[in-house]
Every structure is written in C-alpha cells, then in structure tokens.
C-alpha atoms as a PDB file:
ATOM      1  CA  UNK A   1     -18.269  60.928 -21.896  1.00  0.00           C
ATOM      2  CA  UNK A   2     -19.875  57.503 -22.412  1.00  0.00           C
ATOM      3  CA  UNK A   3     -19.042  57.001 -26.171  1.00  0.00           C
ATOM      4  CA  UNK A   4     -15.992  56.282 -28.425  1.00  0.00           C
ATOM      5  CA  UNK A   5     -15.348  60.195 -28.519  1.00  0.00           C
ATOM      6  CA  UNK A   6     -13.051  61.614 -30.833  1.00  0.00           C
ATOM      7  CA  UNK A   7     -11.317  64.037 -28.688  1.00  0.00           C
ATOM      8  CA  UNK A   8      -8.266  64.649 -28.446  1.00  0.00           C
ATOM      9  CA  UNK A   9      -6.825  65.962 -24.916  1.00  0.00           C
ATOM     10  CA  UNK A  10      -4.721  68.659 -25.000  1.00  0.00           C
ATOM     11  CA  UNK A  11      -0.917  68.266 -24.019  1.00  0.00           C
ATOM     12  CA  UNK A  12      -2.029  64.563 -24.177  1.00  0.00           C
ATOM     13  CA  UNK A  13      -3.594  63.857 -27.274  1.00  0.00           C
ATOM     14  CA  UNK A  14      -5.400  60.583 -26.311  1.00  0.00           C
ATOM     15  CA  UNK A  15      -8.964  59.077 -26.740  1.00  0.00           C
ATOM     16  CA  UNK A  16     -11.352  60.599 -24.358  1.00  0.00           C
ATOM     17  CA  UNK A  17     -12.920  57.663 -21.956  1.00  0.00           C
ATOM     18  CA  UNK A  18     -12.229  54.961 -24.099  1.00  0.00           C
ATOM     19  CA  UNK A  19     -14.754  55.708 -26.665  1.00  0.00           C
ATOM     20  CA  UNK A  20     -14.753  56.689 -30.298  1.00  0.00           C
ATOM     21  CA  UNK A  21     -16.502  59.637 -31.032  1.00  0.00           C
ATOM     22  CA  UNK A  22     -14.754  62.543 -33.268  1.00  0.00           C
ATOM     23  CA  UNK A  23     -13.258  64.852 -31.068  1.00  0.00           C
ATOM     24  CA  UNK A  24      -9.893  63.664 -31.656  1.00  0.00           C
ATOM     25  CA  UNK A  25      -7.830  62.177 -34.362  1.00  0.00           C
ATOM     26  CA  UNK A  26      -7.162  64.065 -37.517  1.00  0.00           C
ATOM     27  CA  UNK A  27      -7.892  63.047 -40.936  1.00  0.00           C
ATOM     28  CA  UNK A  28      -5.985  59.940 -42.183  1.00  0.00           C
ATOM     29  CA  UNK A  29      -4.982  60.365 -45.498  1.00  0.00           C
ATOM     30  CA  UNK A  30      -5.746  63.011 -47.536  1.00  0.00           C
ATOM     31  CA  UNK A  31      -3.446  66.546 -47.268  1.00  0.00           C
ATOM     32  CA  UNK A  32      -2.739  69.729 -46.042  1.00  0.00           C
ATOM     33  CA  UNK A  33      -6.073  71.823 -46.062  1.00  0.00           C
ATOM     34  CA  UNK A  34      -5.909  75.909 -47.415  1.00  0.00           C
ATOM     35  CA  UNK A  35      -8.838  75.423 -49.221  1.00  0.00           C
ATOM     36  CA  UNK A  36     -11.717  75.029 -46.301  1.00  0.00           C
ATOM     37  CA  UNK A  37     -10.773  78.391 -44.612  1.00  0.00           C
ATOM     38  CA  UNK A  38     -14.531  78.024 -42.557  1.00  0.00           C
ATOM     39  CA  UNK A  39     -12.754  74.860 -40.996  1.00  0.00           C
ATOM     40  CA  UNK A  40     -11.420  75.933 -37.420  1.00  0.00           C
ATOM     41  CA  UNK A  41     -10.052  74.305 -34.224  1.00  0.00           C
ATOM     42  CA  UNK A  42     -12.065  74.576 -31.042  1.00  0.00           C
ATOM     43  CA  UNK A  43     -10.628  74.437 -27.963  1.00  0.00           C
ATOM     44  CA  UNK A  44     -12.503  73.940 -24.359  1.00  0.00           C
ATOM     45  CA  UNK A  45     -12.496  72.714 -20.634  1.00  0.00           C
ATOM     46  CA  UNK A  46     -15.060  70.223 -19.213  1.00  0.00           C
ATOM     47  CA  UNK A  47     -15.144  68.347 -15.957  1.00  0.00           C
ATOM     48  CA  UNK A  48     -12.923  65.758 -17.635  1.00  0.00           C
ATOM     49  CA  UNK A  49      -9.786  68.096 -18.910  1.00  0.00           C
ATOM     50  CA  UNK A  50      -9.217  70.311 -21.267  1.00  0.00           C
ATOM     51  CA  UNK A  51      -9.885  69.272 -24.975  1.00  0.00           C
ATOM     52  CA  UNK A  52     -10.142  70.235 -28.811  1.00  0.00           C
ATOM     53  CA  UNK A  53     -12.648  69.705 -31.186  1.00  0.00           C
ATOM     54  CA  UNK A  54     -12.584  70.745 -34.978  1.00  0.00           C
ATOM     55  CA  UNK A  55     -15.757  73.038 -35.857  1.00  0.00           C
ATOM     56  CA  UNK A  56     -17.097  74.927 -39.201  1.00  0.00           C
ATOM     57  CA  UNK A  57     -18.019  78.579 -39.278  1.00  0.00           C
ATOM     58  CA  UNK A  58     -22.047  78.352 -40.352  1.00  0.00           C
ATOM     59  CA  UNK A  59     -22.587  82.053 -40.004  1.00  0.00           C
ATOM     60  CA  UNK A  60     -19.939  84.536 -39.462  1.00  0.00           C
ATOM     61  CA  UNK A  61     -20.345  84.025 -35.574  1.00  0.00           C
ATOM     62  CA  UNK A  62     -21.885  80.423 -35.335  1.00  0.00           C
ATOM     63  CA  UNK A  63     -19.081  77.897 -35.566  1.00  0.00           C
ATOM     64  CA  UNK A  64     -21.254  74.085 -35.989  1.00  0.00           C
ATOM     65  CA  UNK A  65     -19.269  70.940 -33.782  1.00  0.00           C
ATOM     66  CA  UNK A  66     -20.653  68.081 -32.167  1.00  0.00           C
ATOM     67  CA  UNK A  67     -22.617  67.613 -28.961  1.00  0.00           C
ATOM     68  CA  UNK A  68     -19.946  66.132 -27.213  1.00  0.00           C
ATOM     69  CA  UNK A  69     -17.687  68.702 -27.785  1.00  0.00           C
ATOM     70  CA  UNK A  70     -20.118  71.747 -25.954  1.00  0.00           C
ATOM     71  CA  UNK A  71     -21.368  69.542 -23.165  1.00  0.00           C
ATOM     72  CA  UNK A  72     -22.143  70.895 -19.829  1.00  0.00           C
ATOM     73  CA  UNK A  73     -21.893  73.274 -21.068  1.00  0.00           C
ATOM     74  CA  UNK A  74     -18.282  73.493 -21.882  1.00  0.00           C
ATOM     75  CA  UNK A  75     -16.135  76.613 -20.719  1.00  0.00           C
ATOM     76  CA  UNK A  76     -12.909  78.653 -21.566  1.00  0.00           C
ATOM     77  CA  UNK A  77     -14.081  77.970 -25.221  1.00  0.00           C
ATOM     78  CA  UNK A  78     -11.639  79.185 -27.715  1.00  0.00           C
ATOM     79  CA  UNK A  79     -11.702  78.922 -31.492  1.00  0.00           C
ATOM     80  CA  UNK A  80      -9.127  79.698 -34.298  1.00  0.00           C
ATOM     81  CA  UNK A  81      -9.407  79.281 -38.356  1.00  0.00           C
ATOM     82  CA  UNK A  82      -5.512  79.466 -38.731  1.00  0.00           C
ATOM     83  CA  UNK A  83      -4.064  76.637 -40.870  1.00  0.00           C
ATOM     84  CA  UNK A  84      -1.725  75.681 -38.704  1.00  0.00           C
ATOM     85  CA  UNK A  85      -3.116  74.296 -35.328  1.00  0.00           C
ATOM     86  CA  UNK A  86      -2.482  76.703 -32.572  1.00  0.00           C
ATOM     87  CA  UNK A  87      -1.006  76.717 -28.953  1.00  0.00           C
ATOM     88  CA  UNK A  88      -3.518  76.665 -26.062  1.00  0.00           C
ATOM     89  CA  UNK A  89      -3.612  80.195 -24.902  1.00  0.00           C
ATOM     90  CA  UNK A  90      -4.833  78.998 -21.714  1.00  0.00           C
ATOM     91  CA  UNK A  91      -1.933  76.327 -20.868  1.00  0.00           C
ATOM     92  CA  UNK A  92      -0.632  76.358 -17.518  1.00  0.00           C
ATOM     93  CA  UNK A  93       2.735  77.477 -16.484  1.00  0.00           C
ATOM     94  CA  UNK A  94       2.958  80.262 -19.305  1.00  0.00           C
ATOM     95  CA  UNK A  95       3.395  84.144 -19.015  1.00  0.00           C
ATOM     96  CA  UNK A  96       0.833  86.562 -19.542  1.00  0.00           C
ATOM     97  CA  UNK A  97       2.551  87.586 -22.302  1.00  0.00           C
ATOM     98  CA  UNK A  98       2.552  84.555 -24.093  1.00  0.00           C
ATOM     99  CA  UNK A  99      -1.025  83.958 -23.079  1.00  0.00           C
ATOM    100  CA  UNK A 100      -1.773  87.262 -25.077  1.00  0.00           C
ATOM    101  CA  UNK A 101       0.215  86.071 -27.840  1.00  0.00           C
ATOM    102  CA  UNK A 102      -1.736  82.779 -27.954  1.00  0.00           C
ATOM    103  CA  UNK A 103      -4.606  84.438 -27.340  1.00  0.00           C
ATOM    104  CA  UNK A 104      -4.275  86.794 -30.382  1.00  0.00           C
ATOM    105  CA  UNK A 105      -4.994  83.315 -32.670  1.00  0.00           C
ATOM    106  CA  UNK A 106      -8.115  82.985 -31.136  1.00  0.00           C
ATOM    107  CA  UNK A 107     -11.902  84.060 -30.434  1.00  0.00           C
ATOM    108  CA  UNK A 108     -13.948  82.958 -27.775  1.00  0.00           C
ATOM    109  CA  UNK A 109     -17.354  81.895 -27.498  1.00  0.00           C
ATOM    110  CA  UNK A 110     -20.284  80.394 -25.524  1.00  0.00           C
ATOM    111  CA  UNK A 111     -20.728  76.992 -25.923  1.00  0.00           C
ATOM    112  CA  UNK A 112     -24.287  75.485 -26.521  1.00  0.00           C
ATOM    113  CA  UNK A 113     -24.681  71.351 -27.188  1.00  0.00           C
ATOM    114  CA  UNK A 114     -27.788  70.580 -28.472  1.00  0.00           C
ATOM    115  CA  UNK A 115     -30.452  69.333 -25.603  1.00  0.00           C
ATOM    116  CA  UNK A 116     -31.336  66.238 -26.436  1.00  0.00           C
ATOM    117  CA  UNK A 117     -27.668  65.338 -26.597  1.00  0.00           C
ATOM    118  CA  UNK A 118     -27.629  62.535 -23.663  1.00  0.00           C
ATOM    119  CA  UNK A 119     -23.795  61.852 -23.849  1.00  0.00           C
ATOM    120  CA  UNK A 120     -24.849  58.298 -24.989  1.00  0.00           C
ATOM    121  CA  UNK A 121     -24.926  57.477 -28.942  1.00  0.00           C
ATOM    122  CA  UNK A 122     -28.435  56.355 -29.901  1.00  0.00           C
ATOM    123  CA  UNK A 123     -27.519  56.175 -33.452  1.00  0.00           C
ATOM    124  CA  UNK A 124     -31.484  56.840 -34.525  1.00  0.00           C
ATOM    125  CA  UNK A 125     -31.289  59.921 -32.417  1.00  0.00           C
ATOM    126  CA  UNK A 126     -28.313  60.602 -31.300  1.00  0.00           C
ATOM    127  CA  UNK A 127     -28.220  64.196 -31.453  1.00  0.00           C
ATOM    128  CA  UNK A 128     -24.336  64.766 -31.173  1.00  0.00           C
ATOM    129  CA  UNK A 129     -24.628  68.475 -32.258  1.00  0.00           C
ATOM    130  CA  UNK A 130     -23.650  72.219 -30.500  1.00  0.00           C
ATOM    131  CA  UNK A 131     -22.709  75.101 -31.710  1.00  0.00           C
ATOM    132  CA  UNK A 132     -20.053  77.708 -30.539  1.00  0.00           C
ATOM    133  CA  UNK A 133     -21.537  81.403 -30.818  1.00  0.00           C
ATOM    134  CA  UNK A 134     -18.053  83.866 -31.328  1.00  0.00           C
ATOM    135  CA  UNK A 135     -17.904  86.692 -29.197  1.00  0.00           C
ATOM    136  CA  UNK A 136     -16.524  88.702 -32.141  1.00  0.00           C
ATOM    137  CA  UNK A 137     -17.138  88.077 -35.964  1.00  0.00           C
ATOM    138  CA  UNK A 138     -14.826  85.661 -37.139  1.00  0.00           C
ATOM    139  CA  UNK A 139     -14.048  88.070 -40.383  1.00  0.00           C
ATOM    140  CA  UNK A 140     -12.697  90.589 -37.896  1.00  0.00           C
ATOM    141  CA  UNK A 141      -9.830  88.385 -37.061  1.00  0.00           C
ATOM    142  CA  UNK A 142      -9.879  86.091 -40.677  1.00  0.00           C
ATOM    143  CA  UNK A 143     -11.001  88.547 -43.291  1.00  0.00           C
ATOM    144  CA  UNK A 144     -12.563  87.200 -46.188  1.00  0.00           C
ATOM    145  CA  UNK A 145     -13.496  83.944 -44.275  1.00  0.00           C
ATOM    146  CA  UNK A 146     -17.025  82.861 -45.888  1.00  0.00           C
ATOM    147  CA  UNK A 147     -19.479  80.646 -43.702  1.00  0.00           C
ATOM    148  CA  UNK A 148     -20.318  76.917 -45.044  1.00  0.00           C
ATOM    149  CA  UNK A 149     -23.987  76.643 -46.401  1.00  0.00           C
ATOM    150  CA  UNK A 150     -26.112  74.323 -44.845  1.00  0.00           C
ATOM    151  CA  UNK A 151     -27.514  72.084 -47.958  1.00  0.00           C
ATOM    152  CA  UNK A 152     -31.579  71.720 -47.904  1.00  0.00           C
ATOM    153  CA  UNK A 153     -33.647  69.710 -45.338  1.00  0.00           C
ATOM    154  CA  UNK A 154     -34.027  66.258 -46.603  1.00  0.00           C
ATOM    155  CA  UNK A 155     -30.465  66.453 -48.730  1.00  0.00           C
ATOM    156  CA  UNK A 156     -29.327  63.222 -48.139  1.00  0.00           C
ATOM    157  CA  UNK A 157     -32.351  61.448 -48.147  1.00  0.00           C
ATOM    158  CA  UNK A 158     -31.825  61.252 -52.127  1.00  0.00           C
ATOM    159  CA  UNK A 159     -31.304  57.958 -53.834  1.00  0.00           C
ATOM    160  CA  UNK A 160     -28.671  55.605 -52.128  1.00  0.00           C
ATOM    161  CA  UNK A 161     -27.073  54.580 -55.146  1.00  0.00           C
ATOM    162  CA  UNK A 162     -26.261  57.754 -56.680  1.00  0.00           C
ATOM    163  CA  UNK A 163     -25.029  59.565 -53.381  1.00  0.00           C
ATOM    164  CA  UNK A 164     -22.515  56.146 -53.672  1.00  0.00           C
ATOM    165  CA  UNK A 165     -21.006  57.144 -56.740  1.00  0.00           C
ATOM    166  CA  UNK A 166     -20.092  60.671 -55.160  1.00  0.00           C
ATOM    167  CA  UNK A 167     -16.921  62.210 -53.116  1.00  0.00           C
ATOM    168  CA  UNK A 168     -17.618  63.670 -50.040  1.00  0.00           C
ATOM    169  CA  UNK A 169     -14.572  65.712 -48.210  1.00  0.00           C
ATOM    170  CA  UNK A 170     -13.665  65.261 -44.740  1.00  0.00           C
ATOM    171  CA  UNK A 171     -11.904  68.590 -43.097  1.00  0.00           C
ATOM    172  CA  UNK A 172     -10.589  68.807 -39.500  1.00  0.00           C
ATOM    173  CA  UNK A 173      -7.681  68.928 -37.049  1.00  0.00           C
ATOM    174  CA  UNK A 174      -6.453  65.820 -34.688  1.00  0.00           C
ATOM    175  CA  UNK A 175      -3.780  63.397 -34.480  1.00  0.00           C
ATOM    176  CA  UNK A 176      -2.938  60.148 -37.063  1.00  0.00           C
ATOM    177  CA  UNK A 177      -2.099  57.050 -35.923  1.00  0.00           C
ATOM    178  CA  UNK A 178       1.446  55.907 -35.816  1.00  0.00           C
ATOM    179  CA  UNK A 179       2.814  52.410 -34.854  1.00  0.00           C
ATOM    180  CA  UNK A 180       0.866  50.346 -31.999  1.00  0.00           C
ATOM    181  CA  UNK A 181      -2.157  52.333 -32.488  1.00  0.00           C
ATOM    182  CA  UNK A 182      -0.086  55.800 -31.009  1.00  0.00           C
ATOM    183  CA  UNK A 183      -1.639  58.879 -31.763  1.00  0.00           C
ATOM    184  CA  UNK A 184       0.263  61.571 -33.229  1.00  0.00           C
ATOM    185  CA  UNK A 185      -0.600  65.073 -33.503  1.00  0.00           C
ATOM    186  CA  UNK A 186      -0.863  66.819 -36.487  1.00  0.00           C
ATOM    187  CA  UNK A 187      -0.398  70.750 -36.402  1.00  0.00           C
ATOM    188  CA  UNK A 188      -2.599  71.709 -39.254  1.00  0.00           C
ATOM    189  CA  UNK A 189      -6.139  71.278 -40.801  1.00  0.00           C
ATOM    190  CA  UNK A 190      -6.124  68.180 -43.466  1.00  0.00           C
ATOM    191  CA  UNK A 191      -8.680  67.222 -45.725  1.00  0.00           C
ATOM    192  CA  UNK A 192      -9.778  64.097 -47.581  1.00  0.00           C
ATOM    193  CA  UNK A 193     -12.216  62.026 -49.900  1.00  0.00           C
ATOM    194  CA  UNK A 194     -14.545  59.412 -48.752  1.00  0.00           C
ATOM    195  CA  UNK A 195     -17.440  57.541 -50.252  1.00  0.00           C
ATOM    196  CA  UNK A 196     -20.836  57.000 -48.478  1.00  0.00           C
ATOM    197  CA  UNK A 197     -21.615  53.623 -46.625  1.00  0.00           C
ATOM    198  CA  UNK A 198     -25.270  54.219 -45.635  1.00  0.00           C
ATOM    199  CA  UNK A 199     -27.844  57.348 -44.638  1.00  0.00           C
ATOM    200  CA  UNK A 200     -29.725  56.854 -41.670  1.00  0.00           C
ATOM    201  CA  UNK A 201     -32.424  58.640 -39.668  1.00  0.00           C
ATOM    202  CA  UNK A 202     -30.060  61.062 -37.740  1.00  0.00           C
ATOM    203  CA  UNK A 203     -26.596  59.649 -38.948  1.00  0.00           C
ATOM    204  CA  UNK A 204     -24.748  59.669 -42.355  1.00  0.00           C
ATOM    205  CA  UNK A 205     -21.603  56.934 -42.447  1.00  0.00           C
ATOM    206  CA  UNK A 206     -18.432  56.849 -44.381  1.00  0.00           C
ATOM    207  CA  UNK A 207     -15.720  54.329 -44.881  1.00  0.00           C
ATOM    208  CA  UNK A 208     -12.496  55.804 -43.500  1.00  0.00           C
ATOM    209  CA  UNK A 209      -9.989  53.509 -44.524  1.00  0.00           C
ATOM    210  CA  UNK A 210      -7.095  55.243 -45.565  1.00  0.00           C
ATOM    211  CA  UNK A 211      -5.728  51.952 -47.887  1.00  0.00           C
ATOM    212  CA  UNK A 212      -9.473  52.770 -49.512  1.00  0.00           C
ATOM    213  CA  UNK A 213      -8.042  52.488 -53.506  1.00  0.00           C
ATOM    214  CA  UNK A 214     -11.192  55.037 -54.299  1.00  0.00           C
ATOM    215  CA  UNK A 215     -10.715  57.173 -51.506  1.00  0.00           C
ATOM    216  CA  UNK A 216      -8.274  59.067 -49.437  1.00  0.00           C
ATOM    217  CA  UNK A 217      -8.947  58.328 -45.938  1.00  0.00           C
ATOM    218  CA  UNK A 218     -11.015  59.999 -43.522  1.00  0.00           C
ATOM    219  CA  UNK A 219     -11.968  61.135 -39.741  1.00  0.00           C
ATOM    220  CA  UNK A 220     -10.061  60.392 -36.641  1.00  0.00           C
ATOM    221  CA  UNK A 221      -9.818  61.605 -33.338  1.00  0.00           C
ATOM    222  CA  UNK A 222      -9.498  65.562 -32.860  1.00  0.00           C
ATOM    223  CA  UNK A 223     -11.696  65.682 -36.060  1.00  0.00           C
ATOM    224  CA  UNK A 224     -14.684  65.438 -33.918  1.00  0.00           C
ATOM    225  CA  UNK A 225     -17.181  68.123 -35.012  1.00  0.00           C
ATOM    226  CA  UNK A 226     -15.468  68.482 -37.908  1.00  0.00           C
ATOM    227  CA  UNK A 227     -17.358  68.941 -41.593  1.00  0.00           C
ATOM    228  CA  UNK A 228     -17.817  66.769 -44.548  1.00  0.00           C
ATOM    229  CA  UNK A 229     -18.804  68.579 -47.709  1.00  0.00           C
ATOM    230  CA  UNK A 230     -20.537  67.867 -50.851  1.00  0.00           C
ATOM    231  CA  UNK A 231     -20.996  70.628 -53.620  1.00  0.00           C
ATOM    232  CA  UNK A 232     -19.942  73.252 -51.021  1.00  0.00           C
ATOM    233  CA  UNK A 233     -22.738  72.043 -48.549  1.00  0.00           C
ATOM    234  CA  UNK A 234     -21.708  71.170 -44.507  1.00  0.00           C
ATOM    235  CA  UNK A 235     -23.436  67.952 -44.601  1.00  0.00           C
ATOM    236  CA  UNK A 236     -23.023  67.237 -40.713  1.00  0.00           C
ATOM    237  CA  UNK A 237     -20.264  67.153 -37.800  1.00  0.00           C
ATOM    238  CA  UNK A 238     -18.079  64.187 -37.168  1.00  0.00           C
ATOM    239  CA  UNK A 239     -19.547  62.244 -34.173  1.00  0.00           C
ATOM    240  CA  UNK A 240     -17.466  58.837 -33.774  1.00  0.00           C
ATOM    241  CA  UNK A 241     -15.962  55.929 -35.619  1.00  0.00           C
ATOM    242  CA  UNK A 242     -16.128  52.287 -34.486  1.00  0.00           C
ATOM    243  CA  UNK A 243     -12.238  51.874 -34.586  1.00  0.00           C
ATOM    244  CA  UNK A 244      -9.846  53.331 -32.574  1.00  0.00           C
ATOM    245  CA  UNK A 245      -7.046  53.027 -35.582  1.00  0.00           C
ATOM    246  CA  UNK A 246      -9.744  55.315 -37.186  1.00  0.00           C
ATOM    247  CA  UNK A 247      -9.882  52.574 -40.314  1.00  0.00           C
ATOM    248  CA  UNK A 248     -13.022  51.209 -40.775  1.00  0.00           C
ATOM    249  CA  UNK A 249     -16.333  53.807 -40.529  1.00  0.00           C
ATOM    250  CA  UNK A 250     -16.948  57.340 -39.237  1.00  0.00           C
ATOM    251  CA  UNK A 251     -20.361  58.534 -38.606  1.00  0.00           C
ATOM    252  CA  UNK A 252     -21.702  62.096 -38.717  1.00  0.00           C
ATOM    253  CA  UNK A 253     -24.482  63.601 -37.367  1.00  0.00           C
ATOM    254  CA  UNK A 254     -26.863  65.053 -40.113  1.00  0.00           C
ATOM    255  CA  UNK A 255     -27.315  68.816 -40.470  1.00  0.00           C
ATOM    256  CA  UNK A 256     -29.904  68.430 -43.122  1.00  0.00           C
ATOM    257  CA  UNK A 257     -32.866  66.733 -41.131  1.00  0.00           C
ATOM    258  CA  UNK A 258     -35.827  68.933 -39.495  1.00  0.00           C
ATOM    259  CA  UNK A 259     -34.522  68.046 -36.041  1.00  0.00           C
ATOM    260  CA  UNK A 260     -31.023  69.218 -36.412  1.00  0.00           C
ATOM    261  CA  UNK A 261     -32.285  72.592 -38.754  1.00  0.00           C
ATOM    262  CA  UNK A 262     -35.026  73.526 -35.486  1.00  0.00           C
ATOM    263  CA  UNK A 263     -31.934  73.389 -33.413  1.00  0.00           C
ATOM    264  CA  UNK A 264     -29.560  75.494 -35.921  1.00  0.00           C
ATOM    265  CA  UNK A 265     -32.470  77.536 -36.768  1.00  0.00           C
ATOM    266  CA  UNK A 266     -31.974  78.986 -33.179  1.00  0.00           C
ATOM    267  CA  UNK A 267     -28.850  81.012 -33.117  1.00  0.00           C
ATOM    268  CA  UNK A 268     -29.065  81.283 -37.511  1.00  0.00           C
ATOM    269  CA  UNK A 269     -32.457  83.126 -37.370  1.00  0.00           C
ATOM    270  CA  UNK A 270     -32.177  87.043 -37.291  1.00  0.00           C
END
C-alpha cells in the first residue's frame, strides 16, 4: 500500500507500510459514538494481512469506505454496526464455536475499490473510494439502522468562507495515540468536531488537532473510510492524514463530485 494508510492491522494495530492513509487510528478527541448507528467496522484480508477499516451504510446493503481498504479486491470481508468494536470472527487459533459467536456480530460482503484507485495518492484524483455490498440487509441484523444520505453533487464546492464557520463530525473506529507515538486501540465507534482547512478537486481537508480550542479532534488510523457529516450528509471517506500522531490534517475523499457519484451510482441505482 504505497501511502500513509490509516489501517489498522488486526491483533497488531499498527500503521500499514509506513504511510498515512485512514484505515487505522480512531478518532482523537471527541466521545463515545450511539448516535451514528450507519457507522460500522469493516474487517478484511489482503496480500499484506488482515486489516479493519471503518465504513458507513449508504443504502441498506452498500456500506461506503475508502479505496484502500477494498483493494485487490479484498477478501473474507466482514462488517458490523455494533458500538462496541468486535472480535475478528476469523482469528486463528479459535473454535468453531466461537467463530459462530463472532460471526453472529457480523455480515459479509464483496468488496469493490473504485478503479481508478492506483494505490498511490494523487491528491487531484486520487480516487481512494470502494464500497462493501452486504450479503444480507444490514436492518436484518441492526433493525432500525437508517442509511447516510449522500448530500448533492457539487456540495462542497459552496463558498470557502462560510463552509469555515461550520462543524463537520468525524465518526469511526481505530486506535489513539498514547506516549511515544504508540497506538492504542479503542473498542468502540467515537465521534468528533472539526473545522474545514480547504476543498479541493477530489479531496476535502480538516484540521485534526485534538488541542484544536474550536474543535474536538479528529481522524486517525483505523478511521480510514470512515464518514464526516454535515447536516446529516456523508460528505466523503477518510483517506489519510500527513501525521502519524494523527495531529495536524486529515483528508477525505469527496462523495459529492460527478466522478465519485458515477462510481456510487453503480451499486445505488435500482
């Protein structure tokens, strides 16, 4: 994976190849999230290990993450909208009885990045989207669950200085960051606030600073593919920050430009 990825490996919980793209951490900051019930964990195998992402539910079998997170495609994908973050139902050395058990937390799915996804970030067109499709409804395992909308094409292409004066919320699972940069896991989704640094072409970027006296934090590894909202729209899927103590900017790939909504459009359309 040839980017600052933030994944987090499972059993491990480290950076993915030494780059920081969201797969990984979890939100800095911020608190325990029961609010974002569309907000789930997704866990998967690629050639490099076995890995989780964070994901939102976009229709009630389309879970939105990032490109790195469904590349290769990736396999043994699992996801789960519990609050608290699950066990991997697929970790070696258990029974199959507590694989069953496990399992019960969890639906599987297909995995499908987005194609022009190169595993390199291009920033202008970077394309670090996929999607998961469920091979069961996710309200026949988490009734009442209700999918994120996706806000209008050309959303955040509205003037810069008033999308500056608004909160956007950051939702995922992942790991903090304890003394001498060690990543800790955190067992439950967490949300925060953060404001808006800039909007470009494919890309929307947030300060994540967690001492941030307007803001409470924001993405870290784990969280990768996770959501930011604004008025109840999924704005785009975490993609990578340019810190690996996750406190300086995290960038998120767009769900509200043509590109990304002919992608989307795919599994979405009847």
């Amino acid at each position: 994976m040839n980017r600052k990825a933030l994944l987090v490996t499972l059993g491990l919980a480290v950076c993915a190849a030494g780059i920081v793209a969201t797969a990984g951490l979890a939100i800095t900051g911020g608190e325990t999230d029961t609010i974002h019930k569309n907000v789930g964990v997704v866990r998967f195998t690629t050639a490099d290990g076995r890995f989780r992402c964070s994901g939102t539910l976009i229709s009630d079998t389309v879970v939105l993450t990032a490109g790195h997170c469904t590349e290769g495609p990736a396999t043994n994908v699992y996801v789960s909208f519990d609050d608290a973050l699950q066990p991997d139902p697929l970790q070696a050395g258990i029974t199959a009885a507590e694989k069953a058990a496990r399992a019960e937390h969890y639906i599987t799915g297909t995995a499908h990045p987005d194609p022009g996804w190169t595993g390199k970030l291009s920033i202008a067109k970077q394309h670090d989207q996929g999607v998961v499709v469920l091979d069961a409804a996710a309200s026949s395992k988490w009734p009442g669950i209700t999918p994120a909308p996706l806000p209008p094409v050309g959303y955040l292409d509205r003037n810069q200085g008033a999308l500056k004066n608004e909160t956007f919320t950051l939702s995922g699972y992942g790991v903090a960051i304890g003394d001498k940069k060690a990543q800790i896991v955190i067992r439950e989704r967490r949300m925060t606030t953060s404001f808006l640094k800039n909007v470009q072409s494919e890309v929307v970027v947030f300060q994540i600073n967690g001492n941030d006296p307007k803001a409470g934090g924001g993405s870290c590894f784990g969280d990768s593919g996770g959501p930011v909202f604004n008025h109840g729209y999924v704005l785009g899927d975490a993609s990578y920050v340019n810190s690996l103590s996750c406190n300086a900017t995290g960038s998120y790939q767009r769900t509200d430009t043509a590109y990304s909504r002919s992608f989307l459009n795919t599994f979405l359309s009847p």
